[in-house]
Structures are given as C-alpha cells and as structure tokens.
N, C-alpha and C. Protein backbone atom coordinates (compact mmCIF):
# COMPACT_ATOMS: atom_id res chain seq x y z
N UNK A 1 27.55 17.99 54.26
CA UNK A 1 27.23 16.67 53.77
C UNK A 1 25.77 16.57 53.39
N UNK A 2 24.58 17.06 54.26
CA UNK A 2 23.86 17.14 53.56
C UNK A 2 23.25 18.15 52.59
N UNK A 3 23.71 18.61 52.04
CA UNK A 3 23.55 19.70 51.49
C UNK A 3 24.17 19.35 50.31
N UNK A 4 25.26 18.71 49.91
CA UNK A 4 25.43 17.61 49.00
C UNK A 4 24.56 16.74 48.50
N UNK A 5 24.00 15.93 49.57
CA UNK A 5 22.84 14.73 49.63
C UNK A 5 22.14 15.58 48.71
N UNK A 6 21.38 16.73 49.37
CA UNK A 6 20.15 17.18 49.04
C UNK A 6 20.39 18.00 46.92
N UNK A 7 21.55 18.40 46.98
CA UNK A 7 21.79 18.70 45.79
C UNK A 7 22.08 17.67 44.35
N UNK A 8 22.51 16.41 45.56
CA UNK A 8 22.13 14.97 44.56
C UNK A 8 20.87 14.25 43.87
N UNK A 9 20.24 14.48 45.10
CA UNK A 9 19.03 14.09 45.23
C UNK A 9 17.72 14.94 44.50
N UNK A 10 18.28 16.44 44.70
CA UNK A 10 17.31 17.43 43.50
C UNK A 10 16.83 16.59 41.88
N UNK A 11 17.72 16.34 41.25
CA UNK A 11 17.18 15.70 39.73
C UNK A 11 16.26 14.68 40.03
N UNK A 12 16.26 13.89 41.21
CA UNK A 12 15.31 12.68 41.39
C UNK A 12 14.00 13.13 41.46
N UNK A 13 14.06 14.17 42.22
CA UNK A 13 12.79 14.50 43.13
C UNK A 13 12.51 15.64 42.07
N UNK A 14 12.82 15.88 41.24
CA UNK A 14 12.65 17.29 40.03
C UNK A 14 11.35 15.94 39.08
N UNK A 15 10.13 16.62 39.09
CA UNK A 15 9.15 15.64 38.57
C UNK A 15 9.06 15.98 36.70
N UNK A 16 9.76 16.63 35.97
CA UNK A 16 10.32 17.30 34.81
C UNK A 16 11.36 16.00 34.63
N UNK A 17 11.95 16.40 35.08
CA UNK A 17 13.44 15.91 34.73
C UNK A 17 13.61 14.36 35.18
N UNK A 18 12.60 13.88 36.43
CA UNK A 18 12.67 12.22 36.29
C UNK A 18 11.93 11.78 35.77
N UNK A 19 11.16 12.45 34.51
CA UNK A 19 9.99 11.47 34.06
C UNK A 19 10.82 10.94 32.25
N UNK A 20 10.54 10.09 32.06
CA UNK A 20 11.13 9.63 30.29
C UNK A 20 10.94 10.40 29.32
N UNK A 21 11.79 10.20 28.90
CA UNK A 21 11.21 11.10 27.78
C UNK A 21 9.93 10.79 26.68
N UNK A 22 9.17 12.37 25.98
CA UNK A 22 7.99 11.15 25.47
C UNK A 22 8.83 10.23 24.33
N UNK A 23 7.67 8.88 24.39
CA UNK A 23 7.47 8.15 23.09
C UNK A 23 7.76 8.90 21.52
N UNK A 24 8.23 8.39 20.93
CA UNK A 24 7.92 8.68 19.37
C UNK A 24 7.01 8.85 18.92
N UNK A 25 5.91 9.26 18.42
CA UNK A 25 4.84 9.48 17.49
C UNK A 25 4.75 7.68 16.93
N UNK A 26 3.76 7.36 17.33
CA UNK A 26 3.45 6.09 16.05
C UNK A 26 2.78 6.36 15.21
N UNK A 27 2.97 6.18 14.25
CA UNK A 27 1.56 5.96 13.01
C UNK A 27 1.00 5.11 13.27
N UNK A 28 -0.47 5.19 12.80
CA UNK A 28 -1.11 4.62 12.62
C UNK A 28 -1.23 3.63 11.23
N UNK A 29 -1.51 2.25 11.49
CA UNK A 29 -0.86 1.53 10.56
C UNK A 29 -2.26 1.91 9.73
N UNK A 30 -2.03 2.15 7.83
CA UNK A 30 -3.02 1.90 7.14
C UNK A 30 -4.04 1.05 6.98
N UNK A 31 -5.49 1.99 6.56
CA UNK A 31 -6.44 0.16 6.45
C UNK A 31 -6.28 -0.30 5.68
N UNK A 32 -6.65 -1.66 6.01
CA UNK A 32 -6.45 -2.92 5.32
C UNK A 32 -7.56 -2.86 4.06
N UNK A 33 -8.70 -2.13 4.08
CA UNK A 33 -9.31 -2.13 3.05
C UNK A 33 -9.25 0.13 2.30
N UNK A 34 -8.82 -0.01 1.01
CA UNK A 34 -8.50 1.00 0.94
C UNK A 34 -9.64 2.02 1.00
N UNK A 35 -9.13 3.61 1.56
CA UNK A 35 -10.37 4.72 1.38
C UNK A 35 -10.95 4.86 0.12
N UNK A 36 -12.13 5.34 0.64
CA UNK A 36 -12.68 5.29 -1.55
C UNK A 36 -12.19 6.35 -2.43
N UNK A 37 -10.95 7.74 -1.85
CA UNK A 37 -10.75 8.51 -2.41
C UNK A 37 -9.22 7.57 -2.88
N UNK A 38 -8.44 6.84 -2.38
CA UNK A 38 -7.46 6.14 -2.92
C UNK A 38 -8.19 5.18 -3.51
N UNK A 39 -8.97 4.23 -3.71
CA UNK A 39 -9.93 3.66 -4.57
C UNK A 39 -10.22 4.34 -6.10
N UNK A 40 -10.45 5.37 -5.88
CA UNK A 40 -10.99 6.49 -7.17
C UNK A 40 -9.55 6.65 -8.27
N UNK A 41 -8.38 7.13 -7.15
CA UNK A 41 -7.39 7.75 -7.13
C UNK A 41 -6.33 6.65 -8.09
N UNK A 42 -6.13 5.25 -7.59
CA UNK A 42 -5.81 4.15 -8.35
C UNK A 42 -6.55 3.25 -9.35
N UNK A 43 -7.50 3.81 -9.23
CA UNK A 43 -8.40 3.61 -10.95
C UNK A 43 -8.03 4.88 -11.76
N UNK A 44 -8.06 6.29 -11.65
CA UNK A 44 -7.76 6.81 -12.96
C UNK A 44 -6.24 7.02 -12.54
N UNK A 45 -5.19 6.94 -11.82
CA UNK A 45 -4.11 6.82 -11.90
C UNK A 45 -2.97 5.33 -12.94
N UNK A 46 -3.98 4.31 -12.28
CA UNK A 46 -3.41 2.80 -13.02
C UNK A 46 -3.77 2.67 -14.22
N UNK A 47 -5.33 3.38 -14.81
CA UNK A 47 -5.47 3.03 -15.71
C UNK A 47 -4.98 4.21 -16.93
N UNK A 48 -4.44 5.08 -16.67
CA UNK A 48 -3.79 6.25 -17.38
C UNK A 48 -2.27 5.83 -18.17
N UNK A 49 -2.01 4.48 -16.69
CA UNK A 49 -0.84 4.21 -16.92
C UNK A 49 -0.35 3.35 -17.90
N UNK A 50 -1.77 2.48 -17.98
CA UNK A 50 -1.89 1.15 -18.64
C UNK A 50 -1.86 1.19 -20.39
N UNK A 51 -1.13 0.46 -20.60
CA UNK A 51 -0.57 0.73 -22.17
C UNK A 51 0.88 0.94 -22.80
N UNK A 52 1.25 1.43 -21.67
CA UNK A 52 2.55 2.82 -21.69
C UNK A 52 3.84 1.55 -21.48
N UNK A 53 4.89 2.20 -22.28
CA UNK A 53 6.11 0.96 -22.24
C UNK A 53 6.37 0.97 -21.04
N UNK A 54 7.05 0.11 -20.46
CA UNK A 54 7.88 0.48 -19.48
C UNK A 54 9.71 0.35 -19.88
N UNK A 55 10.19 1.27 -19.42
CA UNK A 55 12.10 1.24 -19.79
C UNK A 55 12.51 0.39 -18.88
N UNK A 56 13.78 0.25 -18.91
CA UNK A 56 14.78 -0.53 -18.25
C UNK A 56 14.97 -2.18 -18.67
N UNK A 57 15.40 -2.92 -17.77
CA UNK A 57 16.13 -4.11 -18.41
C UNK A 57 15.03 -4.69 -18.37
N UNK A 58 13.95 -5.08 -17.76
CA UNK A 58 12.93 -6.01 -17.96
C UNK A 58 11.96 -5.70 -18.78
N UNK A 59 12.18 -6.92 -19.58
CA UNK A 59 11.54 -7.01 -20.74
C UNK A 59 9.78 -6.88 -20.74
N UNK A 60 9.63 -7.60 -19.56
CA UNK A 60 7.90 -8.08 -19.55
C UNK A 60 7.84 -7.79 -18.00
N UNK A 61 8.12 -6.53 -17.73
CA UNK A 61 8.13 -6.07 -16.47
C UNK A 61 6.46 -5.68 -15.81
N UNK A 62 5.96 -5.75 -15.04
CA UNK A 62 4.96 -5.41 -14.41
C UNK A 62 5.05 -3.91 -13.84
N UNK A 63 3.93 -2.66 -13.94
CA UNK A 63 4.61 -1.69 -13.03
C UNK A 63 3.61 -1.55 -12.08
N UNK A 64 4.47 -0.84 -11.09
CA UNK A 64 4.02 -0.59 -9.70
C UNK A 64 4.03 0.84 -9.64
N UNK A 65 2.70 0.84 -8.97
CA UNK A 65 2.21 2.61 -8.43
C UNK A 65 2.31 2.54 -6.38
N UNK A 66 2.76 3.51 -5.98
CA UNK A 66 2.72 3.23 -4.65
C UNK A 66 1.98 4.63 -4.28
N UNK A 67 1.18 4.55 -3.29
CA UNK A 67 0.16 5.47 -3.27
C UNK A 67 0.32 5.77 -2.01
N UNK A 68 0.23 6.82 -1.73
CA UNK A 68 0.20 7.70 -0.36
C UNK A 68 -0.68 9.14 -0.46
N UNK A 69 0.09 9.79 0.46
CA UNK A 69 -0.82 11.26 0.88
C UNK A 69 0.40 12.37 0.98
N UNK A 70 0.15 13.74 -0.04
CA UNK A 70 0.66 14.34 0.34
C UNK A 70 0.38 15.07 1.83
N UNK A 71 1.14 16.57 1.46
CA UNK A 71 1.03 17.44 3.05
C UNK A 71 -0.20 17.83 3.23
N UNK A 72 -0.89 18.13 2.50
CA UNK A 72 -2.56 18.45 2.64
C UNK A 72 -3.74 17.24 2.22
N UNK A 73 -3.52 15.62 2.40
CA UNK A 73 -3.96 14.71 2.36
C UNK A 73 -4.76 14.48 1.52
N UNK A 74 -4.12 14.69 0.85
CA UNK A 74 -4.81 14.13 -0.65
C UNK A 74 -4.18 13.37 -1.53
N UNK A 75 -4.52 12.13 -2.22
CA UNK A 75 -4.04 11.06 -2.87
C UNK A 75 -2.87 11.37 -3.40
N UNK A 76 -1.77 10.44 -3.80
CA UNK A 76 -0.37 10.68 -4.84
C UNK A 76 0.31 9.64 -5.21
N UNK A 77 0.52 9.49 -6.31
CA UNK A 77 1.53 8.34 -6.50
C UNK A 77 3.35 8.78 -6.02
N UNK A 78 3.18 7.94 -5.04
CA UNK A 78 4.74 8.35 -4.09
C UNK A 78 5.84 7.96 -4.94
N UNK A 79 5.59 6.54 -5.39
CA UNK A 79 6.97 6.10 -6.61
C UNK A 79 5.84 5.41 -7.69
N UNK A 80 6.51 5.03 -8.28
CA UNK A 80 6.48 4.12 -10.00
C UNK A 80 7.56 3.68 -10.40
N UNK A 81 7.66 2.44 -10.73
CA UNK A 81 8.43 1.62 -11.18
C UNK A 81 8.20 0.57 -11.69
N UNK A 82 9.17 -0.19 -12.41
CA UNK A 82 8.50 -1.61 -13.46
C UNK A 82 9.55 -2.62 -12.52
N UNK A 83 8.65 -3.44 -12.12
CA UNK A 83 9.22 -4.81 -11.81
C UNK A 83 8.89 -5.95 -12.22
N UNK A 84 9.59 -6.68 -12.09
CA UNK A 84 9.69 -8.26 -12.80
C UNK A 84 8.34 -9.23 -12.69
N UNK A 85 7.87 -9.37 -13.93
CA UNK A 85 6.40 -10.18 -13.73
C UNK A 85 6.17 -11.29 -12.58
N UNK A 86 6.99 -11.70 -12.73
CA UNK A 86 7.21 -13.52 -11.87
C UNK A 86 7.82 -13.43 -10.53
N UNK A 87 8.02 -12.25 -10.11
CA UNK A 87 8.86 -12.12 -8.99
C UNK A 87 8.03 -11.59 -8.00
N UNK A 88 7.90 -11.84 -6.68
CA UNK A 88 6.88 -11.60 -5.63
C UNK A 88 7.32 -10.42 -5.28
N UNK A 89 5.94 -9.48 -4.73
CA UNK A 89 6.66 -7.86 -4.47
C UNK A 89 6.91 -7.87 -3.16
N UNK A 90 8.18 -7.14 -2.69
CA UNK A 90 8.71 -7.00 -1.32
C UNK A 90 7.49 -6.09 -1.05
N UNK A 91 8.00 -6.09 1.01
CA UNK A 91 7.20 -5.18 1.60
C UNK A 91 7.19 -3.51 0.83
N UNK A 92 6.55 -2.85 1.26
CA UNK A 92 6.50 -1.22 0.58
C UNK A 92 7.06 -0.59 1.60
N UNK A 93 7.60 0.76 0.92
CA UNK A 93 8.17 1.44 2.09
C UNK A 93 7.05 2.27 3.03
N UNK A 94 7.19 2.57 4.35
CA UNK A 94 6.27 3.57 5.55
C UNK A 94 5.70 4.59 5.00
N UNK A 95 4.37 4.24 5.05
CA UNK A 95 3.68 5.62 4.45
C UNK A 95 2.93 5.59 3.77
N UNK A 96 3.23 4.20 2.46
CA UNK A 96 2.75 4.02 1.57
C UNK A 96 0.93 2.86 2.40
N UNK A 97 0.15 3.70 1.47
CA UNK A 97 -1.43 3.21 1.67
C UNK A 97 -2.03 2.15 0.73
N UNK A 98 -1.43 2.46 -0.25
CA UNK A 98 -1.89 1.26 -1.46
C UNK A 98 -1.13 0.98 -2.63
N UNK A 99 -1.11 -0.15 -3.29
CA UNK A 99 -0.42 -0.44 -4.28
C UNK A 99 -1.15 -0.70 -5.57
N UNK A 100 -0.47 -0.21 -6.63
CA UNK A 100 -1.85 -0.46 -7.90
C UNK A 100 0.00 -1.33 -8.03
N UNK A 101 -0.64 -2.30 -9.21
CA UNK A 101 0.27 -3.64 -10.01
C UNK A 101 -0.69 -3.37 -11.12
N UNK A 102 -0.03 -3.18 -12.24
CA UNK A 102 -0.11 -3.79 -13.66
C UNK A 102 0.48 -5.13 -14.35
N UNK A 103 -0.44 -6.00 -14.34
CA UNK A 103 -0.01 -6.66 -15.24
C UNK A 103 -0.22 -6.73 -16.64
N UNK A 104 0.98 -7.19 -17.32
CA UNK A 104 1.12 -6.78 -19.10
C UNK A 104 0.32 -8.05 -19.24
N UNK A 105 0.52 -9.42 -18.81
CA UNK A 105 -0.55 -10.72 -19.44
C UNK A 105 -1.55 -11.42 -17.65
N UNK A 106 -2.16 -12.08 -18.44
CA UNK A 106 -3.01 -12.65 -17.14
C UNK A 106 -2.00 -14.09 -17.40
N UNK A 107 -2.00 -14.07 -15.99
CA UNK A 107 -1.44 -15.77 -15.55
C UNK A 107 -2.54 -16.31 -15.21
N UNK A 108 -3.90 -16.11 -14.84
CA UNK A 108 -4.76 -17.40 -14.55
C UNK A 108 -5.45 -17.83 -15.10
N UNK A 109 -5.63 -18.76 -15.15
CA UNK A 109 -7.41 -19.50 -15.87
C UNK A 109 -8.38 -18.25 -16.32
N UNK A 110 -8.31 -18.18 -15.15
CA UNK A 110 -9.64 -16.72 -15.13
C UNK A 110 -8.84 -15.16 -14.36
N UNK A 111 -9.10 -14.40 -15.31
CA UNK A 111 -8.73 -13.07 -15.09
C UNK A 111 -8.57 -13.05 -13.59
N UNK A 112 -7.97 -11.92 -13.08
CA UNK A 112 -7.97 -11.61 -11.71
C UNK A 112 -6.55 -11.64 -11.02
N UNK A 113 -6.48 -11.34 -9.93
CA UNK A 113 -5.55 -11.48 -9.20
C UNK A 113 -4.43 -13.12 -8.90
N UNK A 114 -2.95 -12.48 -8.87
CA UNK A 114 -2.56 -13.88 -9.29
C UNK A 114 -2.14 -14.61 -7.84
N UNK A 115 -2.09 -15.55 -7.45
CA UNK A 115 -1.53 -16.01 -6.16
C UNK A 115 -0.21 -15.11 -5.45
N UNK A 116 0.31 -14.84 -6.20
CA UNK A 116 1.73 -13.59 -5.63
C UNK A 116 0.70 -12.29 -5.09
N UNK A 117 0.12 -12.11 -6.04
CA UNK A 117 -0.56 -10.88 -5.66
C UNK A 117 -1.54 -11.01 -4.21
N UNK A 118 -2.15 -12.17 -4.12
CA UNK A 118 -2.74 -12.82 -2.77
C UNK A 118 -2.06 -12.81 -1.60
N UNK A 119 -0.31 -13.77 -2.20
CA UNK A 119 -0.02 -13.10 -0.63
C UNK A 119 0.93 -12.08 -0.48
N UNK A 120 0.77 -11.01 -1.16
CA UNK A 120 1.46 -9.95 -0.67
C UNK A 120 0.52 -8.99 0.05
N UNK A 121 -1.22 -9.51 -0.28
CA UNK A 121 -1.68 -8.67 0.84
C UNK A 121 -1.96 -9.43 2.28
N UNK A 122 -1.97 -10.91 1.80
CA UNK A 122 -1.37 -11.64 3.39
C UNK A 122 -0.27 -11.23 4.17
N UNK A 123 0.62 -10.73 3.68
CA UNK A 123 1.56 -10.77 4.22
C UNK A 123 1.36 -9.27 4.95
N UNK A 124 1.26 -8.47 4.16
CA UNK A 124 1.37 -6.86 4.23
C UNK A 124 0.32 -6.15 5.21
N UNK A 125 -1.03 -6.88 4.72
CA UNK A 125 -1.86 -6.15 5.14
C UNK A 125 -2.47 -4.66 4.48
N UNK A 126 -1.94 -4.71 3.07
CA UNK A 126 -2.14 -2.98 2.83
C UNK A 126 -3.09 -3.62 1.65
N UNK A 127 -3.45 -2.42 0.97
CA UNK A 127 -4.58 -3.05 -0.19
C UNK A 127 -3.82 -2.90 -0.91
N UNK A 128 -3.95 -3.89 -1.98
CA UNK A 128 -3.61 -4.08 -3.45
C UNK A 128 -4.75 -3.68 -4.87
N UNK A 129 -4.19 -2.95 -5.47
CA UNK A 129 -5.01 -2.55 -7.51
C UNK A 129 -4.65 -3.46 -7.78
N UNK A 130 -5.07 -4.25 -8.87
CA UNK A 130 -4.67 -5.03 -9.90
C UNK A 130 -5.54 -4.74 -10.97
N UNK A 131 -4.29 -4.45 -12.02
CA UNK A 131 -4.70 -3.80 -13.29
C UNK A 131 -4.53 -4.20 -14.24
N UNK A 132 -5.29 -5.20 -15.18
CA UNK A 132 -4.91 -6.07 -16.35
C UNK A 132 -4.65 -5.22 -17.15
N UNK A 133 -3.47 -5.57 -17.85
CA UNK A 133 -3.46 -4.30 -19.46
C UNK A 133 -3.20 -5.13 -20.28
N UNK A 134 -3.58 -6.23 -20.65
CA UNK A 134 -3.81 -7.30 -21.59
C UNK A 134 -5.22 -6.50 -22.46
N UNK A 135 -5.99 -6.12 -21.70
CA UNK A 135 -7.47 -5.99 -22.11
C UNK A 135 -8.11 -4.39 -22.56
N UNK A 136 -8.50 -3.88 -23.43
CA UNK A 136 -9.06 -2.77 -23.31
C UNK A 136 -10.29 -2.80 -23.25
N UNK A 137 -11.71 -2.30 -21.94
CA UNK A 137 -10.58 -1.22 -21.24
C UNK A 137 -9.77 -2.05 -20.11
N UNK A 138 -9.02 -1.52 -19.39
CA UNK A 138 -8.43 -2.38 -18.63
C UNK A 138 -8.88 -2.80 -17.44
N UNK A 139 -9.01 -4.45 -17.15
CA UNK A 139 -9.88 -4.98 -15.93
C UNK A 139 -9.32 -4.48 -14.40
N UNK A 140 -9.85 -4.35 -14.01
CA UNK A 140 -9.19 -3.74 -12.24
C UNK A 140 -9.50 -4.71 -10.89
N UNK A 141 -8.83 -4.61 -10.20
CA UNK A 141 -9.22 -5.79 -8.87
C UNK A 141 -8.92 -5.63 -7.89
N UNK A 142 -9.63 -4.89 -6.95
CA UNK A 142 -8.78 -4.46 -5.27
C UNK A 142 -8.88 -5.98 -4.50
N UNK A 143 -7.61 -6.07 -3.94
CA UNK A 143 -7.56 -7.38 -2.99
C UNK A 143 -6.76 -6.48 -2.01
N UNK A 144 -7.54 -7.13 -0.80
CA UNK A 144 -7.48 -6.36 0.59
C UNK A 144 -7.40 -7.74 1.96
N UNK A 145 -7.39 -7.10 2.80
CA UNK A 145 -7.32 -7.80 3.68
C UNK A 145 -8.71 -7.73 4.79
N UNK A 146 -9.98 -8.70 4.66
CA UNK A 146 -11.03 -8.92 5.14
C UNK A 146 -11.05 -10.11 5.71
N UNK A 147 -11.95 -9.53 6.91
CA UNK A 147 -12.48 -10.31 7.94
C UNK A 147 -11.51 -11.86 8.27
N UNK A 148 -10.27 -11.13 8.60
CA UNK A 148 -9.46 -11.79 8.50
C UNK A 148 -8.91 -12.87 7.56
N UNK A 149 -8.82 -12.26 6.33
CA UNK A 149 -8.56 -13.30 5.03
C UNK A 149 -8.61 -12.66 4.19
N UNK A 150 -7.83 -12.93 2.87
CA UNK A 150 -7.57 -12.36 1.42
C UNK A 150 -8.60 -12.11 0.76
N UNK A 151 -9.43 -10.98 0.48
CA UNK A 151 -10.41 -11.21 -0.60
C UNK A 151 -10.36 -10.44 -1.81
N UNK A 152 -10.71 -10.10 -2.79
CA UNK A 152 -11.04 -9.02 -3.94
C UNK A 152 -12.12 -9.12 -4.53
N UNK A 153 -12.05 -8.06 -5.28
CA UNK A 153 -13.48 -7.32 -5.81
C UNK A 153 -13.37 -6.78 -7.27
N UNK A 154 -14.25 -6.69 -8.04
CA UNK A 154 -14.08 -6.49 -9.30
C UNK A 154 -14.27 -5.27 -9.28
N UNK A 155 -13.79 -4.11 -9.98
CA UNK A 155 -13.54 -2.79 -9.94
C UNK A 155 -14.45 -2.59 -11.24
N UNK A 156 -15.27 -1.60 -11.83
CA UNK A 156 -15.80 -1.89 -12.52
C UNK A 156 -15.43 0.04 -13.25
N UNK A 157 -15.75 -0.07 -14.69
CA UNK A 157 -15.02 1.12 -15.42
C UNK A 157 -14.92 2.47 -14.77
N UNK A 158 -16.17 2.69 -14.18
CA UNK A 158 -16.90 4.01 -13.84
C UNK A 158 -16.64 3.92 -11.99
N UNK A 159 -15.70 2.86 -11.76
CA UNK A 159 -16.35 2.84 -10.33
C UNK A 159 -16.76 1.93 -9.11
N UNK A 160 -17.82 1.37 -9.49
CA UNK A 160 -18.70 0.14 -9.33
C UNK A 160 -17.76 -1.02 -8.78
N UNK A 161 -18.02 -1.17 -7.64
CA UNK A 161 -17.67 -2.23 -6.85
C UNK A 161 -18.71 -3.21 -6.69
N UNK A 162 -17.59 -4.63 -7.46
CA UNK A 162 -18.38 -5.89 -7.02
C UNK A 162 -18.17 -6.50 -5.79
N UNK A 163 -18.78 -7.45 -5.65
CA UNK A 163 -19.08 -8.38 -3.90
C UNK A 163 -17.77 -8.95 -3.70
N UNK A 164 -17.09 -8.80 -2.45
CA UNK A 164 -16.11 -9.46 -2.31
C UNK A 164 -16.16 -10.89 -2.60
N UNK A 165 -14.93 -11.76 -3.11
CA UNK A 165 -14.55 -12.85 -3.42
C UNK A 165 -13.56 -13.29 -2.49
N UNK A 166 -13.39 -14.82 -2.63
CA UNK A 166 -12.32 -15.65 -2.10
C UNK A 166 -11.10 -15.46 -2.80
C-alpha cells in the first residue's frame, strides 16, 4: 500500500514534471512611432507605388502597403492591396509594423491625413504613411501614436521630418 502511495505520489514530487508548462513566446507589440529604417522604407516603397492603377472592382480605391520584417530584419511590404476610399481600415494582421495608405484625392480642407486615417491609429496603435497621389511629387504624412494622442508629421521628399501636429 505504500509503495503504491509512494508511486502515486512520484509525478507530484517530480519538480520537471509538476511545474507548467512554459508560456508561449509573446511578441512584443510594435512602436507606436515607426523605426526610421521603416520610415525610409515607406517613403520609397509608397511613393514608387503612387500613380499606378489599381485592378479590381473599386473604382476609386485607396491602396494599402503593410509593412513588416523579413527573416533577417529588414523592411518588406508583407501585402498590397486597394481598398475602398470611404471605408475605415480594419485592424492589420500580427506582425505587421506599419501601414503606408494612398490616397487617389484629398478629402480635407487642407492636405493631410483624413479623420479615418486618425482613428485607425487611435485605435491600433501602429503607425500610419499617408500618401497623397493627387499631387506630384507625392505629399507624405506619418500619423502615429504620441504622448498619448494622435499626431502627424509632414514627411518631406528627401526625408525631412516636420514637427509633430495635432
């Protein structure tokens, strides 16, 4: 009987075998303001793009660059696709670090980023391109997520980052 006990009792007292198993790996969630090599990376990537039809059913489609890292960490556009001007962009899929948006016309008063585009980095937290292709050459606009609140910056041809905005 005890010798039973004690052969029951082995897996408990086995310090291997009663401990959990590990955790999953988390990622680390992306910053909220993008690296300057994805910075670089979605200026001559968005603006290469800018001009270029887009296919499929939407007519006055907007396209989207989704930006990540390959296996040796270095910049990539993960997908591309044209989506609907007027339509707010869902979350992005895991992985993805930044989003360049083209737009074909400006919706505001004044150039720049449009309220959809505002809160999808409220919401998200990831940085947003915005890439006018109304204009040659084409205007650029990182909106990110600072000091707790929406801001952007004017991207400038060569580079050149202006002062964050409201």
């Amino acid at each position: 009987m005890i010798a039973l006990l004690l052969f029951a009792a082995a897996p408990i007292a086995d310090p291997i075998a009663g401990t959990p198993p590990p955790a999953a790996e988390t990622r680390a969630a992306p910053p909220a303001i993008a690296d300057s090599d994805i910075r670089e990376y979605a200026a001559i990537a968005g603006r290469k793009v800018a001009g270029r039809p887009v296919g499929g059913p939407y007519v006055t489609a907007d396209k989207l660059l989704l930006l990540g890292r390959d296996g040796k960490g270095y910049p990539v556009v993960a997908a591309s696709l044209g989506f609907p001007a007027r339509q707010s962009l869902p979350a992005p899929p895991e992985g993805t670090l930044a989003v360049v948006r083209l737009h074909q016309k400006s919706e505001t008063v004044v150039p720049g980023p449009t309220a959809d585009d505002l809160a999808f980095v409220a919401a998200n937290k990831l940085p947003l391109f915005v890439i006018g292709e109304w204009a040659r050459p084409a205007p650029m606009w990182e909106v990110a997520w600072v000091d707790d609140g929406v801001r952007f910056r004017m991207i400038g041809e060569v580079g050149e980052i202006g002062p964050w905005q409201e």
